[in-house]
Protein backbone atom coordinates (compact mmCIF):
# COMPACT_ATOMS: atom_id res chain seq x y z
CA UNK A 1 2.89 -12.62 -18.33
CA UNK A 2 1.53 -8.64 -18.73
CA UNK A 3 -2.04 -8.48 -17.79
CA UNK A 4 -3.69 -4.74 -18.42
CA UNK A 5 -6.97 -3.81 -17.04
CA UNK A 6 -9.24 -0.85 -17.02
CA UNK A 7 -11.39 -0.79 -14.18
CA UNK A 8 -14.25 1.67 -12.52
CA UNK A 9 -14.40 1.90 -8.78
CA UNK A 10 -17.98 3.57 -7.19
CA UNK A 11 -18.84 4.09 -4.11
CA UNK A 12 -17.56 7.07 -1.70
CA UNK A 13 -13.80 7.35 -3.82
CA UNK A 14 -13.46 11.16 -4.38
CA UNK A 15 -12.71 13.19 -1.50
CA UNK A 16 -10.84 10.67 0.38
CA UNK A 17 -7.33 10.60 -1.31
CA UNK A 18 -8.48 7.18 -3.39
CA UNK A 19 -6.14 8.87 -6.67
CA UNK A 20 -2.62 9.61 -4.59
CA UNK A 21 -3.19 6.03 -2.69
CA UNK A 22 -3.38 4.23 -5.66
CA UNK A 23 -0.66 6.15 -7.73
CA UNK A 24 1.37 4.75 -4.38
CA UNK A 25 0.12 1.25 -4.19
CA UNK A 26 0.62 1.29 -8.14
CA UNK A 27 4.19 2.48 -7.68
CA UNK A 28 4.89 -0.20 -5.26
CA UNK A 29 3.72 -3.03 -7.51
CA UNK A 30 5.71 -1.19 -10.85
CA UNK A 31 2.76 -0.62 -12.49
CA UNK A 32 2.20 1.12 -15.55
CA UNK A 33 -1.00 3.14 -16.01
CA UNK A 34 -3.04 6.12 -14.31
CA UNK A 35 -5.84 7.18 -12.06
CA UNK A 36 -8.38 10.00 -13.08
CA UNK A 37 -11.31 11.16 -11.34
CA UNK A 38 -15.03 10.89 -13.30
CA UNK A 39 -17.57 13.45 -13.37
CA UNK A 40 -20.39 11.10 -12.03
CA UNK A 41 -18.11 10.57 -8.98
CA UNK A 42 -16.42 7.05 -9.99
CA UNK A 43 -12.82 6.79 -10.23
CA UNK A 44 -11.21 5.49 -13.50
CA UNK A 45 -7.87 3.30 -13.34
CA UNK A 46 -5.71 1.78 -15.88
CA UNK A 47 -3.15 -0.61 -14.43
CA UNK A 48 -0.92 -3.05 -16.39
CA UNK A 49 2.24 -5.40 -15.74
CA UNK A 50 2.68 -8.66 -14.44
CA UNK A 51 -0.48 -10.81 -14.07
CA UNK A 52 -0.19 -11.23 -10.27
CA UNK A 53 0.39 -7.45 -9.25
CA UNK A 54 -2.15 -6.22 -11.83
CA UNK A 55 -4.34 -8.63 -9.47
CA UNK A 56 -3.31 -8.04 -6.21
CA UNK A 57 -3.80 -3.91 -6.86
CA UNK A 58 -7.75 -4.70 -8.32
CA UNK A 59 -8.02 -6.84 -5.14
CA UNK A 60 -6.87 -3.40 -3.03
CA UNK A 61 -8.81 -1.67 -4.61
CA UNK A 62 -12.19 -2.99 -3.21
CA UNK A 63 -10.73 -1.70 0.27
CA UNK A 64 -9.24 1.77 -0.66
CA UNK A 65 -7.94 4.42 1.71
CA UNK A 66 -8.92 4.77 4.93
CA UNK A 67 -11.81 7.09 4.31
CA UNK A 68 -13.10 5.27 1.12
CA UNK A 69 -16.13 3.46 0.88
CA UNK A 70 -16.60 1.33 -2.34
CA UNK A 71 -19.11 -0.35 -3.17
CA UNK A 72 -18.19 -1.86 -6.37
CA UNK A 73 -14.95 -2.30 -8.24
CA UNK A 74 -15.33 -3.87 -12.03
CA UNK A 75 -12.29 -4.57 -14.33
CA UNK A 76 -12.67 -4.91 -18.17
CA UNK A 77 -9.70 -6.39 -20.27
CA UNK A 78 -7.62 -3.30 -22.21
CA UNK A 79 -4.67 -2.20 -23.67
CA UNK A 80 -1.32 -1.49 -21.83
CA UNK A 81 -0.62 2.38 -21.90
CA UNK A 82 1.70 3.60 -23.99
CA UNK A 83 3.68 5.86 -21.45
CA UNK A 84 6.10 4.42 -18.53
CA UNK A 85 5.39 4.75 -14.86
CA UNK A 86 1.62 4.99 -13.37
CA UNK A 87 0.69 8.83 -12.66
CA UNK A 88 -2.67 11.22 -11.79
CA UNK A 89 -4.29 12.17 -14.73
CA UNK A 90 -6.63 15.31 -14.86
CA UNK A 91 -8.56 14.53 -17.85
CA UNK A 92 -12.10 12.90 -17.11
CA UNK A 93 -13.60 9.85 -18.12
C-alpha cells in the first residue's frame, strides 16, 4: 500500500544539514518526494511510497541530524508527487 504525507518539522532544522540528511534517508527508503526549507525557519517534506517506509522516515524525522533539535514533527495526509525520485527543492513554503 502507497501512503503520501506532507509534514512540517520545527524546532532548530535549518543550519544543521536537516534537507541533504533527509534527501539521504529518503533515498534509502525509495521514496518519492522533496525537502524545502520555510521562511519562518520550519522545514517542509513531502514523502510517499510504501506505508511502512513513509512511517519509519516521519518516525526519523523527530530525531534529525546530529545537530538538529526538533521540537515538533506533524504529518497531514496528501497527494503523491508527480515527479520520480525524492530531491532538494529551493522554492519556499
Amino acid at each position: 500500500m502507497t501512503k503520501s504525507v506532507q509534514v512540517r518539522i520545527e524546532g532548530k532544522v535549518q543550519g544543521v544539514w536537516f534537507r541533504a540528511w533527509t534527501e539521504r534517508q529518503a533515498r534509502a527508503l525509495a521514496l518519492k518526494g522533496w525537502v524545502r526549507n520555510c521562511p519562518d525557519g520550519s522545514v517542509q517534506a513531502l514523502f510517499s511510497g510504501p506505508a511502512a517506509a513513509v512511517d519509519q522516515m516521519v518516525a526519523a524525522c523527530h530525531d534529525g541530524p546530529p545537530n538538529a533539535q526538533v521540537t515538533s514533527v506533524t504529518p497531514h495526509p496528501a497527494q503523491a508527487p508527480d515527479q520520480d525520485g525524492f530531491q532538494i527543492r529551493r522554492d519556499g513554503c
